[in-house]
N, C-alpha and C. Protein backbone atom coordinates (compact mmCIF):
# COMPACT_ATOMS: atom_id res chain seq x y z
N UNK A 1 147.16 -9.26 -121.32
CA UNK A 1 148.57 -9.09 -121.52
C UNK A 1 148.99 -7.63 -121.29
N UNK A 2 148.17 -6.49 -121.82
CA UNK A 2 148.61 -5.61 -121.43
C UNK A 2 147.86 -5.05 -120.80
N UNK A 3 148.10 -3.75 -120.00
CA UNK A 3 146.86 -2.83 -119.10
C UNK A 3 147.60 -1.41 -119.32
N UNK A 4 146.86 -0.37 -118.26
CA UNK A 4 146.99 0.73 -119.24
C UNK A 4 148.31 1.61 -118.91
N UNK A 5 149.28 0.93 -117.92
CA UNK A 5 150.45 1.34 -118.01
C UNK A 5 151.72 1.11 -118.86
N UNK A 6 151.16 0.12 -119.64
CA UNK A 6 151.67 -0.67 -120.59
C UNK A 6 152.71 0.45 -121.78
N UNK A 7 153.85 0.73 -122.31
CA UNK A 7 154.26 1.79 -122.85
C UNK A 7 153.26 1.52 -124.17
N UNK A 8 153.42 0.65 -124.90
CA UNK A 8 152.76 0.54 -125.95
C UNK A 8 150.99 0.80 -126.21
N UNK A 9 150.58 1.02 -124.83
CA UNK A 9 149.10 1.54 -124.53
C UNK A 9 148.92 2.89 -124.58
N UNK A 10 150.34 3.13 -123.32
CA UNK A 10 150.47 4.77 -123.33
C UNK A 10 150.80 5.75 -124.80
N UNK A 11 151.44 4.71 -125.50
CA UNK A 11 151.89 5.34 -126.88
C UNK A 11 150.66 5.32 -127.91
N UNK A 12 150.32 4.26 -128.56
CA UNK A 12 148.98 4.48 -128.89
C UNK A 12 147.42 5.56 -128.63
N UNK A 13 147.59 5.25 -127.33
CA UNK A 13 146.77 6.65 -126.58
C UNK A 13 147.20 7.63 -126.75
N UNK A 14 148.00 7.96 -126.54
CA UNK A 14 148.53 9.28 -126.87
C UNK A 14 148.28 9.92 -128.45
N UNK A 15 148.78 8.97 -129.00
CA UNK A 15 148.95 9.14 -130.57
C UNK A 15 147.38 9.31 -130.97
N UNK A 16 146.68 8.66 -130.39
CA UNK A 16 145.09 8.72 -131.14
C UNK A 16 144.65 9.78 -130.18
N UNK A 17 144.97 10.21 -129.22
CA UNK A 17 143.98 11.54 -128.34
C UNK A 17 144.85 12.88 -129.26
N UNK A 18 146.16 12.87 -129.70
CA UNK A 18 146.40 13.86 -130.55
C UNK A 18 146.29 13.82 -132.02
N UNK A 19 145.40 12.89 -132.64
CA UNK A 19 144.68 12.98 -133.95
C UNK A 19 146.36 12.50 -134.88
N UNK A 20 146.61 11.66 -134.48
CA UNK A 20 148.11 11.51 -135.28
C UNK A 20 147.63 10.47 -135.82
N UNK A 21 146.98 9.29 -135.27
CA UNK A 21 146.42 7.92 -135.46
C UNK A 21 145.09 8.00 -135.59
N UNK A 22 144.09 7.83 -136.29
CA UNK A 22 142.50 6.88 -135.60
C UNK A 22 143.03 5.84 -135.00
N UNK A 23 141.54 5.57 -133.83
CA UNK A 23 141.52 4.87 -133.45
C UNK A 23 141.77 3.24 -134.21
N UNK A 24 140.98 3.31 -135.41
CA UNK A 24 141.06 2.30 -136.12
C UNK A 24 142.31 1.03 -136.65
N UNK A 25 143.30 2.71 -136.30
CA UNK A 25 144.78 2.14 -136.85
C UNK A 25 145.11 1.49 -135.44
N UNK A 26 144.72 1.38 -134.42
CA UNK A 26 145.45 0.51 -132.96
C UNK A 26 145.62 -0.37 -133.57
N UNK A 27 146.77 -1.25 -133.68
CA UNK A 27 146.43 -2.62 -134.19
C UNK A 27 145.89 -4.15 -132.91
N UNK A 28 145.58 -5.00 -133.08
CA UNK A 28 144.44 -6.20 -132.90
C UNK A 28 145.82 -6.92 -132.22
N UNK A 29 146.29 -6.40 -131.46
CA UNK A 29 147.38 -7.13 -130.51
C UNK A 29 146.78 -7.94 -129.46
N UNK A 30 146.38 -9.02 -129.01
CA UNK A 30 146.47 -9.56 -128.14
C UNK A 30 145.21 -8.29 -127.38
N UNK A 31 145.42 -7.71 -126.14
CA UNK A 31 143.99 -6.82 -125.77
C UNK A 31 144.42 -5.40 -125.90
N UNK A 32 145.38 -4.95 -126.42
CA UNK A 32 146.08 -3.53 -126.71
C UNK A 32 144.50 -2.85 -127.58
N UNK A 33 143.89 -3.18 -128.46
CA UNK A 33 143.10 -2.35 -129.10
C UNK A 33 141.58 -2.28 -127.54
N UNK A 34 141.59 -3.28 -127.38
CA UNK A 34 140.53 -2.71 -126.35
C UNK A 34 141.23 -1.88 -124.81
N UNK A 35 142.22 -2.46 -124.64
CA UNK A 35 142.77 -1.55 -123.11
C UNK A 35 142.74 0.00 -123.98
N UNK A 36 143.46 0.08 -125.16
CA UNK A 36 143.43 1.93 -125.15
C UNK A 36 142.13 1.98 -125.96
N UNK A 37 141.18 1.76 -125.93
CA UNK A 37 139.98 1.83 -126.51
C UNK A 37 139.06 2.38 -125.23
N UNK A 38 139.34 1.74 -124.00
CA UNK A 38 138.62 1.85 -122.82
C UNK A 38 139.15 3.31 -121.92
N UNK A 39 140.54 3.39 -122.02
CA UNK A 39 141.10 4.78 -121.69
C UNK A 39 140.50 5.64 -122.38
N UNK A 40 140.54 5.70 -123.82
CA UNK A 40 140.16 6.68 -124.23
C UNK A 40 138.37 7.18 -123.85
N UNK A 41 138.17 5.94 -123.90
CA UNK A 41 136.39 5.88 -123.20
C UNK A 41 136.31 6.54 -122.60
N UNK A 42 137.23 6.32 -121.51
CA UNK A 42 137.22 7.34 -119.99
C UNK A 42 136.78 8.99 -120.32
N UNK A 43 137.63 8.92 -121.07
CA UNK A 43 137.63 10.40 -121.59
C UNK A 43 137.05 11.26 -122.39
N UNK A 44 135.94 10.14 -122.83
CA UNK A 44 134.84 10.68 -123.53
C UNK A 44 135.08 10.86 -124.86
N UNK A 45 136.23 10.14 -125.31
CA UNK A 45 136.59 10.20 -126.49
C UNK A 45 135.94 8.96 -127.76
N UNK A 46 135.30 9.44 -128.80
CA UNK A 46 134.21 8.66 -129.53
C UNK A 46 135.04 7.40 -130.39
N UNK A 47 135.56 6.42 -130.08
CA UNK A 47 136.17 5.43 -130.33
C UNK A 47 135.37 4.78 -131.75
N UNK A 48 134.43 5.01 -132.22
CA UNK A 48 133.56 4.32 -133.18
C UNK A 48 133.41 5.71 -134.50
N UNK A 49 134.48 6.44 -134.50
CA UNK A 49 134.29 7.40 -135.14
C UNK A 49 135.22 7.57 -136.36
């Protein structure tokens, strides 16, 4: 449903690469917690943390 142009991907991402959110808080939408889970991957950012 969503991918990573998605605003609500881009917003989330954002929010968790500037420490506003954990990751934890993405909420379990449909595939929103894994699409910005996998961006952030990209980036070497520790998603299990």
């Amino acid at each position: 449903m969503f991918n990573e142009n998605s605003i609500i991907v881009r917003t989330w991402f954002t929010a968790v690469l500037a420490n506003v959110y954990p990751f934890h808080m993405v909420p379990d939408l449909s595939n929103l917690k894994e699409v910005v889970g996998q961006k952030l991957t990209e980036l070497g950012f520790d998603t299990n943390a």
